[in-house]
Protein backbone atom coordinates (compact mmCIF):
# COMPACT_ATOMS: atom_id res chain seq x y z
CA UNK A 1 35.84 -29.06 -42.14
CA UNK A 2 34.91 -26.29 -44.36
CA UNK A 3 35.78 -25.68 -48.26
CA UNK A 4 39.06 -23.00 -47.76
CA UNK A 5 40.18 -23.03 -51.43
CA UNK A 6 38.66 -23.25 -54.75
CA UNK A 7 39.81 -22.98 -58.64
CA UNK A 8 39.23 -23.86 -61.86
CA UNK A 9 41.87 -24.97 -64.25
CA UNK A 10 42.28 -26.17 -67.86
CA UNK A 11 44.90 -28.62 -67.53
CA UNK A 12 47.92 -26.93 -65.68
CA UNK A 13 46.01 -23.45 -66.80
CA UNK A 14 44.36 -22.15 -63.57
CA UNK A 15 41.73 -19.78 -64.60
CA UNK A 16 39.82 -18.99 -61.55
CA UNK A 17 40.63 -18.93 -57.85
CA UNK A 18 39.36 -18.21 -54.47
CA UNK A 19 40.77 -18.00 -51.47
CA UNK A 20 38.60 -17.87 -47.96
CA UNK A 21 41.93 -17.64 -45.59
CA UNK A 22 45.39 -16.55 -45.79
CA UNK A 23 46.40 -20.62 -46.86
CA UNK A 24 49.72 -21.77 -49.50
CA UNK A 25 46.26 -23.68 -50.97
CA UNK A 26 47.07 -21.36 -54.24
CA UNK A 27 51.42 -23.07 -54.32
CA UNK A 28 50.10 -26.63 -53.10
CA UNK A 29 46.79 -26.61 -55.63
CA UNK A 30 48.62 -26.18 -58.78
CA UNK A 31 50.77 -28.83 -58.14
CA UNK A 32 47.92 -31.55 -56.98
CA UNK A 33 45.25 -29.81 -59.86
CA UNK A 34 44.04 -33.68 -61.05
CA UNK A 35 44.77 -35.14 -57.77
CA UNK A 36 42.16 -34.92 -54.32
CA UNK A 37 43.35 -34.05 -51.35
CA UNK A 38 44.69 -37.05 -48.67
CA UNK A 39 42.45 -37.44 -45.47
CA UNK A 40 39.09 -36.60 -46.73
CA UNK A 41 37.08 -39.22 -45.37
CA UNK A 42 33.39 -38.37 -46.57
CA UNK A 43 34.23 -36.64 -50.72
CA UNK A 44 30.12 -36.65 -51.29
CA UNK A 45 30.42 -32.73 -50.45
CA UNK A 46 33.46 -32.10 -52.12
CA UNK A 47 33.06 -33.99 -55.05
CA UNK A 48 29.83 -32.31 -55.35
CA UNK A 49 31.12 -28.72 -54.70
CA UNK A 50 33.49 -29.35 -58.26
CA UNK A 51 30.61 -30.36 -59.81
CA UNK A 52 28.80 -27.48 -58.90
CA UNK A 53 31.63 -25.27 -59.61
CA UNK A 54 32.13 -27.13 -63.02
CA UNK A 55 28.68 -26.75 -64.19
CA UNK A 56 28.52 -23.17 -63.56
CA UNK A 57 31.95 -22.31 -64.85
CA UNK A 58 30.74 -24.50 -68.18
CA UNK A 59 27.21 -22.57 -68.57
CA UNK A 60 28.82 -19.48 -68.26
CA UNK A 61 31.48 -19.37 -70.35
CA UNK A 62 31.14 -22.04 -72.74
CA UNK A 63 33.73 -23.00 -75.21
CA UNK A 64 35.45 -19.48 -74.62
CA UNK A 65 37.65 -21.13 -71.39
CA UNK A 66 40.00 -22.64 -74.40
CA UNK A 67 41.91 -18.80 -75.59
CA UNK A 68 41.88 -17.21 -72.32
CA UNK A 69 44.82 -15.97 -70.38
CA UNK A 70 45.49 -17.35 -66.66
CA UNK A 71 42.93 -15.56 -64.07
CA UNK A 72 41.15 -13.97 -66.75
CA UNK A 73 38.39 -14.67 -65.27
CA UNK A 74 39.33 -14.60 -61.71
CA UNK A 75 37.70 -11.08 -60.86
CA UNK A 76 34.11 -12.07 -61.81
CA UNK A 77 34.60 -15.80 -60.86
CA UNK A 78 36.16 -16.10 -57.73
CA UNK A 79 32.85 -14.12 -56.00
CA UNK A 80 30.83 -17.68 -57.52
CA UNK A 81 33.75 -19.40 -55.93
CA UNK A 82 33.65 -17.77 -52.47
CA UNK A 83 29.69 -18.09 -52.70
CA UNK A 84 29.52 -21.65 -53.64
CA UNK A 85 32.80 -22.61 -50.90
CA UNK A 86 30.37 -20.75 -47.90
CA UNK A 87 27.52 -22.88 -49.09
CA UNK A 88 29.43 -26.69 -49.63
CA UNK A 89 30.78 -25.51 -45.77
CA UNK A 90 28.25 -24.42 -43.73
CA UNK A 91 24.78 -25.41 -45.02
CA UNK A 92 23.87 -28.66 -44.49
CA UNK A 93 21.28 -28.57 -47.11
CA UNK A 94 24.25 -29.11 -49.43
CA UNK A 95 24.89 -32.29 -49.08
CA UNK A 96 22.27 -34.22 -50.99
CA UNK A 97 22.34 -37.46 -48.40
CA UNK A 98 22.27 -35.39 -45.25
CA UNK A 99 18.95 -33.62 -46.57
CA UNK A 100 17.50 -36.48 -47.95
CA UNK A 101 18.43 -38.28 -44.19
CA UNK A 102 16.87 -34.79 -42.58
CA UNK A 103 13.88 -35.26 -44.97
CA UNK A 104 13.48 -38.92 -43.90
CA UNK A 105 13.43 -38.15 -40.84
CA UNK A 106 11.00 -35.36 -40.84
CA UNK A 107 8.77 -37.82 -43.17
CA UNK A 108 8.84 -40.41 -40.37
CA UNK A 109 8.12 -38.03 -37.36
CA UNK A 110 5.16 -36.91 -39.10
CA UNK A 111 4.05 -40.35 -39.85
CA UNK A 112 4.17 -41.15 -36.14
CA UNK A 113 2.26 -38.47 -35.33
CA UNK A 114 -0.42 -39.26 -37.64
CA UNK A 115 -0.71 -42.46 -36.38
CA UNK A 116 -0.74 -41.70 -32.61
CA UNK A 117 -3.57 -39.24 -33.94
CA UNK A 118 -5.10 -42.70 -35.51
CA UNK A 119 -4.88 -44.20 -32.37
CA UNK A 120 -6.21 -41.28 -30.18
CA UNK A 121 -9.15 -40.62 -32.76
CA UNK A 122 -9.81 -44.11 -32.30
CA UNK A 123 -9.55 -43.87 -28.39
CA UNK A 124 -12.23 -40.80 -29.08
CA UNK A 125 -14.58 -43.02 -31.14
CA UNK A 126 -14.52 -45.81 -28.57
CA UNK A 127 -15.61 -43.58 -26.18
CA UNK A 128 -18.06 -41.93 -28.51
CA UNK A 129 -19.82 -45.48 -29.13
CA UNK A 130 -19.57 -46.24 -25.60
CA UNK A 131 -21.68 -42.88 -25.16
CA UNK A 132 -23.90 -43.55 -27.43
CA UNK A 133 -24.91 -46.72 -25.97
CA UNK A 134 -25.69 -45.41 -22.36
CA UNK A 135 -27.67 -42.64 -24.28
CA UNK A 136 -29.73 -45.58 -26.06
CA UNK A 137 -30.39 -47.33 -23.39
CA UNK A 138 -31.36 -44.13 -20.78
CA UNK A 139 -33.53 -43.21 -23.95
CA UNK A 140 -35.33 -46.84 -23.84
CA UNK A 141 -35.72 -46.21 -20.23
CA UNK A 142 -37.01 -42.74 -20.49
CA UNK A 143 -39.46 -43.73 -23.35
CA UNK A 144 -40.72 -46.56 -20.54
CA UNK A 145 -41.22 -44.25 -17.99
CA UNK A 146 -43.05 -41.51 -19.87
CA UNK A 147 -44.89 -44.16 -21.23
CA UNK A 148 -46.22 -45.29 -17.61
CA UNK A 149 -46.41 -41.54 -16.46
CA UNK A 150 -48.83 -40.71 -19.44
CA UNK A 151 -50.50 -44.05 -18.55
CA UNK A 152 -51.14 -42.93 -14.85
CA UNK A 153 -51.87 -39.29 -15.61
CA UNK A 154 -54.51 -40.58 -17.90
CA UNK A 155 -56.25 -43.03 -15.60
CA UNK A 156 -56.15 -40.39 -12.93
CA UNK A 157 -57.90 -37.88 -15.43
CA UNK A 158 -60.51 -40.72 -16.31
CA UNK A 159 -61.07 -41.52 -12.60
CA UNK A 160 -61.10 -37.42 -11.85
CA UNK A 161 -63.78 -37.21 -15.51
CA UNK A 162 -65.58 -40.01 -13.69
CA UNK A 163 -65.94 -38.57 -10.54
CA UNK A 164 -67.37 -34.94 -12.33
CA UNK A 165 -69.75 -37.20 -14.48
CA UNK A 166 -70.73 -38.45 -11.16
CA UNK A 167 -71.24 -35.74 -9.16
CA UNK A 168 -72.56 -33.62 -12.01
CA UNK A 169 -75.34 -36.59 -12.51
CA UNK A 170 -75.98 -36.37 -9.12
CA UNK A 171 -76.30 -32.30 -8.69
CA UNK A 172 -78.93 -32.83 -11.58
CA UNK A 173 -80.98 -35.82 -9.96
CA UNK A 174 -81.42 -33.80 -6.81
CA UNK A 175 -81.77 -30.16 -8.20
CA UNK A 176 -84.33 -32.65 -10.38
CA UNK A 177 -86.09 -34.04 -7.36
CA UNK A 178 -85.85 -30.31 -5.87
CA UNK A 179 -87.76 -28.85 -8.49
CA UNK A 180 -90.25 -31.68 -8.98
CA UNK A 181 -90.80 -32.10 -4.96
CA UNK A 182 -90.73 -27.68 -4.53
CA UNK A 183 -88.61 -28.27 -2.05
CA UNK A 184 -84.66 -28.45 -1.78
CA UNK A 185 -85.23 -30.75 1.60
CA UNK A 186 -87.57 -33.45 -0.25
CA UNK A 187 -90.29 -32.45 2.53
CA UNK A 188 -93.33 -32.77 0.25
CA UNK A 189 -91.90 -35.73 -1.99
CA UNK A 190 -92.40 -38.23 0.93
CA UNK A 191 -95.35 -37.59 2.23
């Protein structure tokens, strides 16, 4: 239900009014002024709305609301009134519970999505460990392998160096006995 009729009155004085329909709120007003209306079931937003309406009326005009005439400030007042009536009615920022609720609620989805971030980051680092491990242990197997690799490939260059030392000792014993017998065949060495 939206705020249709405002005012501000000293006493039985009214000196500011708005009106947001074609409504008797002006007639029935003036004769409930220090009275709320019956069959308002949730009075946070009005109640609020007069103070709102009462604060502003207070700051700016002071002590001067005492010698006025009726409505003498109507013309520059009732555009605060028609403002402040739009905003008590349709924003729901306005009422101070309902935001704080909204607020609460915002606070608390954002709290469960941090932790369900928790929860996958933790998922993540699980699986990061987990990755880690295999890595260690294909590294410890790696390190073997290239360890028995290198131990082959050396053994099969020292068996390969033998063989040359060999056959290179061998190439100089006969080219040796070739040159001392004057013959490549050994003919004259034997005889």
């Amino acid at each position: 239900m939206g705020i249709l009729y405002g005012m501000v009155a000293r006493g039985n004085v009214v000196l500011a009014e708005f009106s947001a329909a074609q409504t008797n709120g002006n007639a029935i007003a003036r004769q409930v002024i220090d009275k709320l209306p019956q069959g308002i079931s949730d009075r946070r937003i009005p109640f609020a709305f007069l103070e709102d309406i009462h604060q502003r009326f207070v700051k700016t005009y002071g002590s001067s609301i005492h010698s006025v005439a009726a409505y003498a400030m109507n013309d520059e007042f009732s555009r605060i009134l028609s403002k402040q009536m739009d905003h008590y009615s349709n924003d729901p920022n306005a009422d101070r519970l309902n935001r704080l609720k909204g607020e609460m609620s915002h606070v608390r989805s954002v709290m469960i999505d941090n932790i369900e971030k928790i929860v996958e980051r933790g998922d993540r680092l699980n699986l990061l460990v987990d990755k880690t491990a295999t890595l260690h242990r294909n590294t410890i197997r790696f390190k073997r392998q290239a360890r028995k690799y290198k131990s082959s490939v050396c053994w099969g260059n020292c068996k390969l160096a033998s063989g040359l030392v060999v056959c290179v000792i061998l190439i100089i014993i006969y080219v040796t006995l070739a040159f001392y017998c004057r013959d490549p065949r050994w003919r004259y060495c034997f005889e």
